[in-house]
C-alpha atoms as a PDB file:
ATOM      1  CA  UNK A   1      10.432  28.169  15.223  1.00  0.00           C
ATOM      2  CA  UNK A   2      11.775  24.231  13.993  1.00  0.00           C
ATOM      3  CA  UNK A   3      15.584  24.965  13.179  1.00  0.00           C
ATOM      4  CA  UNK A   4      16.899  23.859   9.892  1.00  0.00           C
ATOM      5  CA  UNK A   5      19.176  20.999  12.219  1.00  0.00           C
ATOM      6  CA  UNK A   6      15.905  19.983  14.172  1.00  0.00           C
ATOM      7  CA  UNK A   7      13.406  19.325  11.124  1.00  0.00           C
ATOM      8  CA  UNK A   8      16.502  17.458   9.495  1.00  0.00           C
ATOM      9  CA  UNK A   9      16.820  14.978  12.996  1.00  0.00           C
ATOM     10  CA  UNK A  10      12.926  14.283  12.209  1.00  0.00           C
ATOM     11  CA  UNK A  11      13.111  13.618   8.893  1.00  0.00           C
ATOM     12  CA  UNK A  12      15.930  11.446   9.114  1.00  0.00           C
ATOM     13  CA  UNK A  13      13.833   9.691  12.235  1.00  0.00           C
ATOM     14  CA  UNK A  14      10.970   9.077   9.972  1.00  0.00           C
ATOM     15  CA  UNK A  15      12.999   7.714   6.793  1.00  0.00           C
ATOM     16  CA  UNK A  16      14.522   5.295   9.215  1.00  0.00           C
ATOM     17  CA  UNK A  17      10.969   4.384  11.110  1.00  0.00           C
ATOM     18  CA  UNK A  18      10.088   3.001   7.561  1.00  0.00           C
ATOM     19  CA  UNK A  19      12.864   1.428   6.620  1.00  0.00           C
ATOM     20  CA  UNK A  20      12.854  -0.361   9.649  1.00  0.00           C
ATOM     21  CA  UNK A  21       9.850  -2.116   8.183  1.00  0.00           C
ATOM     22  CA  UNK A  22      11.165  -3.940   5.617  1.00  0.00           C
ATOM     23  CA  UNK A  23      11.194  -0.790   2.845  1.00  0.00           C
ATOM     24  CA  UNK A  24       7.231  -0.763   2.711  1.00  0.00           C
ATOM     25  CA  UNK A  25       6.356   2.798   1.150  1.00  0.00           C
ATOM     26  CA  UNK A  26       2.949   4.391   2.474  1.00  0.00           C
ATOM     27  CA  UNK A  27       0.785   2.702  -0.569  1.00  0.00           C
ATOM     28  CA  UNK A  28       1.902  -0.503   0.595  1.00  0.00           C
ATOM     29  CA  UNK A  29       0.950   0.183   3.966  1.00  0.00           C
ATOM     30  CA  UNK A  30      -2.234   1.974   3.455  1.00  0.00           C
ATOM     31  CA  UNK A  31      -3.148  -1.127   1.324  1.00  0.00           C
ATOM     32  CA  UNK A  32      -2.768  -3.391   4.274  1.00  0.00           C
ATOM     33  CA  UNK A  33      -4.367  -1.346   6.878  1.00  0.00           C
ATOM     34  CA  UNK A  34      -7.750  -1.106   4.404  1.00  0.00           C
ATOM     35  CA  UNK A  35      -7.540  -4.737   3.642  1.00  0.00           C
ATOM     36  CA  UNK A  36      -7.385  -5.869   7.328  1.00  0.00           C
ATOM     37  CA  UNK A  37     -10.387  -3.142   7.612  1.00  0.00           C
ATOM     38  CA  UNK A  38     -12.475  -4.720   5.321  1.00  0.00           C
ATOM     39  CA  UNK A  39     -12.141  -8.649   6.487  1.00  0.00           C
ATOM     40  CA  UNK A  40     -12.628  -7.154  10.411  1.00  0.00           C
ATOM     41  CA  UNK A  41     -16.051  -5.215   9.033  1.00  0.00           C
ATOM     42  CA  UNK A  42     -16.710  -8.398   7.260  1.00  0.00           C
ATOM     43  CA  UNK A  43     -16.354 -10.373  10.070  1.00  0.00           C
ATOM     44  CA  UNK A  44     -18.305  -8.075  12.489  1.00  0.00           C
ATOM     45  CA  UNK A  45     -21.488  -7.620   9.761  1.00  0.00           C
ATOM     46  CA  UNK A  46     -21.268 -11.346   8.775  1.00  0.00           C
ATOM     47  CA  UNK A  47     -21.132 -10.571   4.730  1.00  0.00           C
ATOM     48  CA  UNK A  48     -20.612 -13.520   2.548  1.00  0.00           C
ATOM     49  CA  UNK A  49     -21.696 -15.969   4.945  1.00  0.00           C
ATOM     50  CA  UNK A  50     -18.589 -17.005   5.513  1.00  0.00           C
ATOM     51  CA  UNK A  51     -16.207 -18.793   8.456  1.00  0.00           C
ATOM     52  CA  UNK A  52     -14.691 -16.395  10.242  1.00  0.00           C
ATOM     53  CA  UNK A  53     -11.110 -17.249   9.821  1.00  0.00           C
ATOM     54  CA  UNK A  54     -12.105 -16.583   6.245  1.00  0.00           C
ATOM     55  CA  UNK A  55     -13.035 -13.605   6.748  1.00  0.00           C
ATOM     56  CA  UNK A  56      -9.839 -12.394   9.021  1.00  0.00           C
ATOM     57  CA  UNK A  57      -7.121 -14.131   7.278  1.00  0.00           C
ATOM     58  CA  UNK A  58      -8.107 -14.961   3.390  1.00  0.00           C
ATOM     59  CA  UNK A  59      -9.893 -12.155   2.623  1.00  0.00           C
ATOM     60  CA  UNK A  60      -7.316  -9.825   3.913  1.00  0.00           C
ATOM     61  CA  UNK A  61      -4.467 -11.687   2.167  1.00  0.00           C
ATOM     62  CA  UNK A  62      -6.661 -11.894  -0.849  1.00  0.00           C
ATOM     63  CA  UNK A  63      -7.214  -7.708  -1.162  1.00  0.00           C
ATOM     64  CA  UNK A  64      -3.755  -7.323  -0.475  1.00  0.00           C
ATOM     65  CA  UNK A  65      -2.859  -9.446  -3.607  1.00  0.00           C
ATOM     66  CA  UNK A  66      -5.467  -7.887  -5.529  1.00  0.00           C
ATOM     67  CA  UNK A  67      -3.646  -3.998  -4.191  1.00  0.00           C
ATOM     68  CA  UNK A  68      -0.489  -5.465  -5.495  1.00  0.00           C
ATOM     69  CA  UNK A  69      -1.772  -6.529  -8.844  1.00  0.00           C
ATOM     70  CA  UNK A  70      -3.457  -3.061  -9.602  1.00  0.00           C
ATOM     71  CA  UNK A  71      -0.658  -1.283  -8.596  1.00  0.00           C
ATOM     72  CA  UNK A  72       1.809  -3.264 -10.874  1.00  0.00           C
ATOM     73  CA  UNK A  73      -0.592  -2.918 -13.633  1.00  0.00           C
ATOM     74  CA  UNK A  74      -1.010   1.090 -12.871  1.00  0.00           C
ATOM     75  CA  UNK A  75       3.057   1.324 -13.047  1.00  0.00           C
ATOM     76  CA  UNK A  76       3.336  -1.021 -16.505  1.00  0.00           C
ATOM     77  CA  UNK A  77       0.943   1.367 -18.095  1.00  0.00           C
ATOM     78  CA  UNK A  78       2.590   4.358 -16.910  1.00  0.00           C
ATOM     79  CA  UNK A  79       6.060   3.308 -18.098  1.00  0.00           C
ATOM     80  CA  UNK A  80       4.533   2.403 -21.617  1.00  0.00           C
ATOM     81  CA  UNK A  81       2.611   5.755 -21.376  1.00  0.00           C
ATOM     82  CA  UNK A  82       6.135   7.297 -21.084  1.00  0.00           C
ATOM     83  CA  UNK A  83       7.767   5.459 -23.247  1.00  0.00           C
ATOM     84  CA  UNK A  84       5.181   6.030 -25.630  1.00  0.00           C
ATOM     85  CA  UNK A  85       5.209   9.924 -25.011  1.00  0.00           C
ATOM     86  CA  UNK A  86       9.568   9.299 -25.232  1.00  0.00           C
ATOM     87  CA  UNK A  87       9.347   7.668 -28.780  1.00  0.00           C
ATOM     88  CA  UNK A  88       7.108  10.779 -30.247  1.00  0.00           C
ATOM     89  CA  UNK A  89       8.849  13.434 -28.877  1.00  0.00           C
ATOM     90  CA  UNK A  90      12.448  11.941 -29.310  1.00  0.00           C
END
């Protein structure tokens, strides 16, 4: 069995791992890894017809961006759904 000490070394290991990295939480990161995914299949499959360093560095960039927008969006509407849900009930 993990002792209480132990699993508390490992999680303190893996909060520092990721804040090593510039304070990126896993969305963040899972949004990069998918975007640099997509513009590798891209490049591999030849979709769009387009240049290659297109397809590796644009693209990529460009997904990311888009990740960043939807998320913001997703966490306006959820404040105003709460603040909504506050001014109701309050």
């Amino acid at each position: 069995m993990i002792g209480p000490k132990t699993r508390q070394k490992n999680e303190n290991a893996t909060v520092s791992g990721s804040a090593r990295f510039g304070g990126l939480d896993q969305l963040d990161w899972l949004m990069i890894v998918v975007s640099v995914l997509l513009g590798t299949i891209a490049k591999q499959h030849h979709f769009l017809d387009l240049p290659n360093g297109l397809l590796e560095w644009v693209l990529p960039f460009m997904l990311v961006a888009a990740g960043y927008k939807a998320r913001s969006t997703v966490a306006e509407l959820i404040q105003r759904r709460g603040a909504r849900a506050k001014n109701t009930n309050g």
